[in-house]
C-alpha atoms as a PDB file:
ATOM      1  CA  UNK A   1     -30.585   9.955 -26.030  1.00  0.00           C
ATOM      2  CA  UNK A   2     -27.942   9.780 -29.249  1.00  0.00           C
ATOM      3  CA  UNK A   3     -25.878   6.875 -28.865  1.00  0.00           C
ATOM      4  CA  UNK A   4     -22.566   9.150 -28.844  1.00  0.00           C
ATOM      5  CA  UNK A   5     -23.568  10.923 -25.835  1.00  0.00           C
ATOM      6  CA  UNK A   6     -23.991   7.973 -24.314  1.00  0.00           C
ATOM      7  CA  UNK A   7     -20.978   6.759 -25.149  1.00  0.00           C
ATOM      8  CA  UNK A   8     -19.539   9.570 -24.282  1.00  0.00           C
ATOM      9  CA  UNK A   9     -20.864   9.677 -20.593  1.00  0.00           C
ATOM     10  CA  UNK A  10     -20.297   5.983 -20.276  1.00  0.00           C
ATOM     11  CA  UNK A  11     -16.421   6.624 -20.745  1.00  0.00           C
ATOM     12  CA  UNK A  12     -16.059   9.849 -18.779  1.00  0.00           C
ATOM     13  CA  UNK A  13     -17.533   7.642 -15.720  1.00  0.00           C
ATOM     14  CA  UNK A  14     -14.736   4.947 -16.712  1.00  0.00           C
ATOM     15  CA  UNK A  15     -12.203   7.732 -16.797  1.00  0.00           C
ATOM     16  CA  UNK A  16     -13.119   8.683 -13.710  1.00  0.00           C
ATOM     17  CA  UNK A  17     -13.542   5.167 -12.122  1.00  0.00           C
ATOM     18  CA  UNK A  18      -9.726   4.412 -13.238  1.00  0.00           C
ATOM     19  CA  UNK A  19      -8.615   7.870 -12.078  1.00  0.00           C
ATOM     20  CA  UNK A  20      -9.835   7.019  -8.589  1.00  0.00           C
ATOM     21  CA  UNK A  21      -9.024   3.844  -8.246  1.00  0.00           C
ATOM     22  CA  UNK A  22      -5.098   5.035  -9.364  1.00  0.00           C
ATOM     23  CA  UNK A  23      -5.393   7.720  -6.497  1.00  0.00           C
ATOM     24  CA  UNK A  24      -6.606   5.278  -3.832  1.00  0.00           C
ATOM     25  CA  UNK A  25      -3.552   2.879  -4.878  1.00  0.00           C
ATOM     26  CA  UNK A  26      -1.333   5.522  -4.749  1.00  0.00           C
ATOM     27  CA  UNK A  27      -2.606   6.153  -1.487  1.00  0.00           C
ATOM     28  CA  UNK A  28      -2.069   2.740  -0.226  1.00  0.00           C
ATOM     29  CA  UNK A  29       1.610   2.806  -1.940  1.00  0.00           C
ATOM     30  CA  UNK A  30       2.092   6.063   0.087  1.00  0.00           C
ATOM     31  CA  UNK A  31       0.908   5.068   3.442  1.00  0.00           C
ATOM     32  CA  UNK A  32       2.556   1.733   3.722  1.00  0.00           C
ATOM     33  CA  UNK A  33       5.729   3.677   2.789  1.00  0.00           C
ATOM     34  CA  UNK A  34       5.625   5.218   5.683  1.00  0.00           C
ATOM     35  CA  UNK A  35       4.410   3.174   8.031  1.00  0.00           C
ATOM     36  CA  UNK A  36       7.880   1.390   6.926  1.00  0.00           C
ATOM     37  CA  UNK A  37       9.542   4.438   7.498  1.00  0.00           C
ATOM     38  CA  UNK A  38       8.290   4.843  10.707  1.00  0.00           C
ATOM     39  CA  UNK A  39       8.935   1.216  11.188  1.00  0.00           C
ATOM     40  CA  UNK A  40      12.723   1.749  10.415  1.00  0.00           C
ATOM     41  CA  UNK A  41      13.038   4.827  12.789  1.00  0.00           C
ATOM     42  CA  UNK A  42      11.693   3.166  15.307  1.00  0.00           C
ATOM     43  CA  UNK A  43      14.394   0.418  15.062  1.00  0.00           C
ATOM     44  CA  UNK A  44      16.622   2.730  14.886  1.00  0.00           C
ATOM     45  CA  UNK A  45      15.387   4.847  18.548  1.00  0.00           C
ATOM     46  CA  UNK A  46      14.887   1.239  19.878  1.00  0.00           C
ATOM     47  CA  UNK A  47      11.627   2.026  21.015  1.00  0.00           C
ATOM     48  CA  UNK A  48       8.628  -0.789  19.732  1.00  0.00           C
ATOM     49  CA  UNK A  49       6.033  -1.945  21.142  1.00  0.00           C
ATOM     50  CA  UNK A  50       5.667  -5.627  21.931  1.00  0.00           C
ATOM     51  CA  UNK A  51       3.378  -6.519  19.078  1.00  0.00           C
ATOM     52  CA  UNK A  52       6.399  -4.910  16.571  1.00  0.00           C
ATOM     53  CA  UNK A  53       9.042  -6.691  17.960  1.00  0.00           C
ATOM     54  CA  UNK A  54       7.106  -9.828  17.481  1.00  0.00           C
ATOM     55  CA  UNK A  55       6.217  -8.546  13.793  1.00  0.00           C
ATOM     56  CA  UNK A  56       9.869  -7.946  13.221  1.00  0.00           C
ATOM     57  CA  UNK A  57      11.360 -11.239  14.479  1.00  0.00           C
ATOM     58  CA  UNK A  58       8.474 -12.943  12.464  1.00  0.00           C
ATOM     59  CA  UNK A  59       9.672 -10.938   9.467  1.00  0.00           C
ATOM     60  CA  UNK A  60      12.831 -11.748   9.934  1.00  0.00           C
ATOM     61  CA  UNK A  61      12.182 -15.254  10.498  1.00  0.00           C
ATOM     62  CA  UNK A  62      10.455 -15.421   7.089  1.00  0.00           C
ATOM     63  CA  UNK A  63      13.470 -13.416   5.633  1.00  0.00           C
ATOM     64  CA  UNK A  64      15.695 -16.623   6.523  1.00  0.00           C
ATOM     65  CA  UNK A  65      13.434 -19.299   5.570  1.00  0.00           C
ATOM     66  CA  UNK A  66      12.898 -17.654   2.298  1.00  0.00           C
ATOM     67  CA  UNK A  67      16.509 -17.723   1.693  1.00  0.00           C
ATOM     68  CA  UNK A  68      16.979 -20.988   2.877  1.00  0.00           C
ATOM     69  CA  UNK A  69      19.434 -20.339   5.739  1.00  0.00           C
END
């Protein structure tokens, strides 16, 4: 096969590669926006679960210790 058209196939699979690797991250991005949204309402109805309130007062812990309070 002509080098060009191998070239040629060898970047449209790179394209492609980076294209879906930019979707998956902006999938991530996406879904741990909302968890934190979720996260947020949830503070605000009051209602967590056990494990979240220990998440939050562990985040919140780090959130002074980081400041240096």
């Amino acid at each position: 096969a002509p080098k060009a058209f191998m070239d040629g196939l060898v970047k449209g699979f790179e394209e492609r590669k980076g294209a879906g690797q930019q979707r998956k991250k902006e999938k991530e991005e996406k879904k741990a926006e909302e968890k934190k949204k979720k996260t947020i309402e949830e503070k605000v109805k009051g209602e967590q679960s056990p494990d979240e309130k220990r998440m939050a007062e562990i985040e919140e812990q780090n959130r002074v210790l980081t400041r240096g309070e």
